[in-house]
Protein backbone atom coordinates (compact mmCIF):
# COMPACT_ATOMS: atom_id res chain seq x y z
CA UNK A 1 21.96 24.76 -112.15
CA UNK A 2 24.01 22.74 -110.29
CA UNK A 3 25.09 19.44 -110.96
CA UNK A 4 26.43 16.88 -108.88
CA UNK A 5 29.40 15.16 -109.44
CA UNK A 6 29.85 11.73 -107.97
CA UNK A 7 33.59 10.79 -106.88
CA UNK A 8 34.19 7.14 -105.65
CA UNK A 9 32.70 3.88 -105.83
CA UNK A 10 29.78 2.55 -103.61
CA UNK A 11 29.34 -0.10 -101.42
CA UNK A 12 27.89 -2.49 -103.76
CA UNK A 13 31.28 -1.89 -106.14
CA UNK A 14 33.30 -2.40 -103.12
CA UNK A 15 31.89 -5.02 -102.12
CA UNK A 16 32.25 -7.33 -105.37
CA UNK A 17 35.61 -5.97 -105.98
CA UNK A 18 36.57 -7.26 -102.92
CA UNK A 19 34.61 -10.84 -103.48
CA UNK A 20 36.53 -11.29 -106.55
CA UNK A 21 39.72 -10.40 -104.89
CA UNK A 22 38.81 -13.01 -102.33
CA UNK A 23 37.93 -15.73 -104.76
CA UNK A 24 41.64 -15.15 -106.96
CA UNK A 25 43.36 -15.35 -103.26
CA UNK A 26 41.40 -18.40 -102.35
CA UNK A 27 42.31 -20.25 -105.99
CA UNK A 28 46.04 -18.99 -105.96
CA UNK A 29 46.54 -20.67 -101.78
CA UNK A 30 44.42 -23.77 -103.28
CA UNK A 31 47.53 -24.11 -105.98
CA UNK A 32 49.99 -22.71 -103.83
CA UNK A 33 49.30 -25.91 -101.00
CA UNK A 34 49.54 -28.38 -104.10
CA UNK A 35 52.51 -26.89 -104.87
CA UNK A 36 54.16 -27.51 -101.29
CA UNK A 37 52.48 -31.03 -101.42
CA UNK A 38 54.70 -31.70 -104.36
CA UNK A 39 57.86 -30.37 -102.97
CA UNK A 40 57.38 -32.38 -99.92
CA UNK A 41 56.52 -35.61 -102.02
CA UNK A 42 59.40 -35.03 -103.74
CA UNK A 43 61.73 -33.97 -100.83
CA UNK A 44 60.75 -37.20 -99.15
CA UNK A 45 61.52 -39.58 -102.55
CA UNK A 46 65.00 -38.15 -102.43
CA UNK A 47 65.43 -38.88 -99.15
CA UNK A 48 64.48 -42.75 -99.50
CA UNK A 49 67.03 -43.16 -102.22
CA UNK A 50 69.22 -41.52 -99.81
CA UNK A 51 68.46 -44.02 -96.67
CA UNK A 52 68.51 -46.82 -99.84
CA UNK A 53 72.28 -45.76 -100.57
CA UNK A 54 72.97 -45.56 -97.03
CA UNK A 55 71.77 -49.17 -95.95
CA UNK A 56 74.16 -50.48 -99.09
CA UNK A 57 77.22 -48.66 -97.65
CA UNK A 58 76.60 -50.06 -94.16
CA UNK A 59 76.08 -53.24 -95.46
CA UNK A 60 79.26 -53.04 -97.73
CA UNK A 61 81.32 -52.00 -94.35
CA UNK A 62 79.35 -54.57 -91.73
CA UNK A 63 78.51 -57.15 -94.42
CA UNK A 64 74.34 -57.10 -93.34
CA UNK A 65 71.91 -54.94 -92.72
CA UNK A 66 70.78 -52.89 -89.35
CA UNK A 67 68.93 -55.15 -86.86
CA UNK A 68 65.48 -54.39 -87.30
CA UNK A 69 64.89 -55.21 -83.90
CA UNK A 70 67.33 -52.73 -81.72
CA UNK A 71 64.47 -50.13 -81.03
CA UNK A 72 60.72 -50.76 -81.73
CA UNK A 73 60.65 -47.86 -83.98
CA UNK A 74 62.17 -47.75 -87.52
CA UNK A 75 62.99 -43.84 -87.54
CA UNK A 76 65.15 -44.36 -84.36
CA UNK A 77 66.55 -47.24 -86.30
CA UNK A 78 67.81 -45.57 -88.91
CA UNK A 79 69.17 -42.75 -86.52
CA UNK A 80 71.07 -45.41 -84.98
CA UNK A 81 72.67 -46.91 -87.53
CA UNK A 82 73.30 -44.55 -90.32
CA UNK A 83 73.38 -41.03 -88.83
CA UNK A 84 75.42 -41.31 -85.87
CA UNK A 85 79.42 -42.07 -86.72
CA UNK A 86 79.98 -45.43 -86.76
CA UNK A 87 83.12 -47.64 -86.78
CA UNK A 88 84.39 -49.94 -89.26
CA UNK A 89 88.01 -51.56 -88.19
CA UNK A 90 89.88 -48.47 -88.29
CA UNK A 91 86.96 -46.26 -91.03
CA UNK A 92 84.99 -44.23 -88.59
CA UNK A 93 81.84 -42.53 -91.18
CA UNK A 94 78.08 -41.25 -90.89
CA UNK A 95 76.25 -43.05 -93.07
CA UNK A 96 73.52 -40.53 -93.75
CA UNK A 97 74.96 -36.43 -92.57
CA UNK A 98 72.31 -35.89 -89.93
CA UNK A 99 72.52 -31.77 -90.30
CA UNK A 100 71.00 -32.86 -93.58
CA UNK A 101 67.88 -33.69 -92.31
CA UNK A 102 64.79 -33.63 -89.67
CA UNK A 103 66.05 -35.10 -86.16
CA UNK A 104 63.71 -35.54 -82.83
CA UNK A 105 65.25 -35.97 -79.95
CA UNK A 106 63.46 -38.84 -77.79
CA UNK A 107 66.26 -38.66 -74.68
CA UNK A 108 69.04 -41.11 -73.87
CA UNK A 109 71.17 -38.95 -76.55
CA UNK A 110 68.83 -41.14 -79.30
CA UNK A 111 66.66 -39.41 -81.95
CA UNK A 112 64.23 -40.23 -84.47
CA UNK A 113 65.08 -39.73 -88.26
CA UNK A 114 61.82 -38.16 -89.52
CA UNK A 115 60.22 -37.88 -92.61
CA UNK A 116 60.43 -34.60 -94.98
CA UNK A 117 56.46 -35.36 -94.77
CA UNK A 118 56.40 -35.39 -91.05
CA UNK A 119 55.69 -38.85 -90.11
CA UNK A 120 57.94 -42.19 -88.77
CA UNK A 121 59.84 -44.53 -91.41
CA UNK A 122 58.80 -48.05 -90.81
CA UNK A 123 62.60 -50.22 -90.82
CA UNK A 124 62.40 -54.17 -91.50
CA UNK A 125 64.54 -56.56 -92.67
CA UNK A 126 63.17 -58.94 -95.06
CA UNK A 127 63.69 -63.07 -95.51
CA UNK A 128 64.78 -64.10 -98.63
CA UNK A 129 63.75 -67.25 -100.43
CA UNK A 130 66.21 -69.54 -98.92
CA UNK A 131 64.95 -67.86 -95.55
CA UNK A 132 68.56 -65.47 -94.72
CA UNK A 133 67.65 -61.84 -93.99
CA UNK A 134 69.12 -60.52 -96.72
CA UNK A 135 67.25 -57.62 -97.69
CA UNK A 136 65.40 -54.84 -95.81
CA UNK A 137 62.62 -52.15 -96.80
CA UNK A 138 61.99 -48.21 -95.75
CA UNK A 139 58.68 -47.38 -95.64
CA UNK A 140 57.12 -43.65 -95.42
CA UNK A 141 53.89 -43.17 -94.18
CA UNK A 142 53.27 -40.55 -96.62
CA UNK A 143 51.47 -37.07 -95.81
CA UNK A 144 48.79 -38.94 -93.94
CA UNK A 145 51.24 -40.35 -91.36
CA UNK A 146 48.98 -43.61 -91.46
CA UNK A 147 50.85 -46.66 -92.82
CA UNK A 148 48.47 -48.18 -95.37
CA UNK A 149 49.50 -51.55 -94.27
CA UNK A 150 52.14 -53.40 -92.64
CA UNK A 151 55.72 -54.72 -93.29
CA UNK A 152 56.01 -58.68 -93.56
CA UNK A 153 59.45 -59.84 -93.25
CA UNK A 154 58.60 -62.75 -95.74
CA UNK A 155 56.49 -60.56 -98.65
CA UNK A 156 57.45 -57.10 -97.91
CA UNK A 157 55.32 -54.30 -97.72
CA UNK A 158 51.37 -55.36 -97.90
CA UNK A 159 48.73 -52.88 -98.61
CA UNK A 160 45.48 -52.90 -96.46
CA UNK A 161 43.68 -51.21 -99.29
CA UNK A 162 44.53 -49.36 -102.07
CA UNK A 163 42.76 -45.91 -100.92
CA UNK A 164 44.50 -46.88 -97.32
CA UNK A 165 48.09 -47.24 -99.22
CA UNK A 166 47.53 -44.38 -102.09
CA UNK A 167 50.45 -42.18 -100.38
CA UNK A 168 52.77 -44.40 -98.83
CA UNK A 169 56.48 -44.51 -100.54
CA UNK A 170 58.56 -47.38 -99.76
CA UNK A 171 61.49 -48.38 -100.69
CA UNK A 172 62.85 -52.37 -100.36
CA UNK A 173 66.64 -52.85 -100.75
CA UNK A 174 67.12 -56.00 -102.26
CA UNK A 175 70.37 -57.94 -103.20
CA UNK A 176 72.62 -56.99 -105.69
């Protein structure tokens, strides 16, 4: 009598072992994305108190703050002022290392200063009460690259909406 011996799996086994393996894979890049969210987020938090430290050592060395109105963008802005070398009376420095961090070049030897989230940083200065620019605020778009409202020079930064402003980070440099 001969009996038969069954080796292997069929296709039904196969076939859920593999659906399972492709459900884990699709949960673990689900966390793995939130993860690199995060690190971005965070990347780009440092990187405002960076510009934040910069803009107080330029004003410390120039007495004021960048022009806000030297290029109609605020990432070439900040390029301007704070990553290329500038001069002091006789203290030539870089306010911000550029090797440090994401550069675009837009021609005319000028480049953009770009986000760690991939968008533009919005560059104004602000009026204070007695109606002196005295202050200025950074703004990241955030991960959307939208800018969930705009920059007044007399209030600051003013949401549209709170679901249109949930991922901005700002930062407003204020007198000290």
């Amino acid at each position: 009598m001969n009996r038969i011996v069954r080796s292997g799996f069929t296709l039904l086994e196969l076939l859920v072992v593999i659906a399972i393996v492709a459900i884990l894979a699709a949960a673990l890049f689900g966390a793995y994305v939130l993860v690199q969210q995060k690190i971005k987020v965070a990347k780009a938090k440092n990187t405002l108190v960076a510009i934040e430290v910069a803009l107080e050592q330029y004003k410390t060395d120039f007495h004021a703050y960048p022009p806000d109105d030297t290029f109609a963008n605020g990432s070439e802005t900040l390029w301007f002022y704070l990553c290329r070398v500038q001069k002091s009376g006789s203290t030539e420095r870089s306010y911000l290392g550029a090797r440090d961090y994401q550069l675009d070049d837009v021609g005319g030897g000028n480049r953009k200063f770009k986000s760690p989230l991939g968008g533009e940083y919005e560059y104004r200065q602000l009026i204070d009460s007695d109606g002196v620019k005295r202050m200025c605020l950074v703004a990241d778009p955030g991960l959307d690259k939208l800018l969930g409202g705009t920059i007044d020079p007399d209030k600051g930064f003013v949401t549209s909406s709170a679901q249109a402003a949930k991922d901005n980070l700002y930062s407003a440099v204020l007198p000290k």
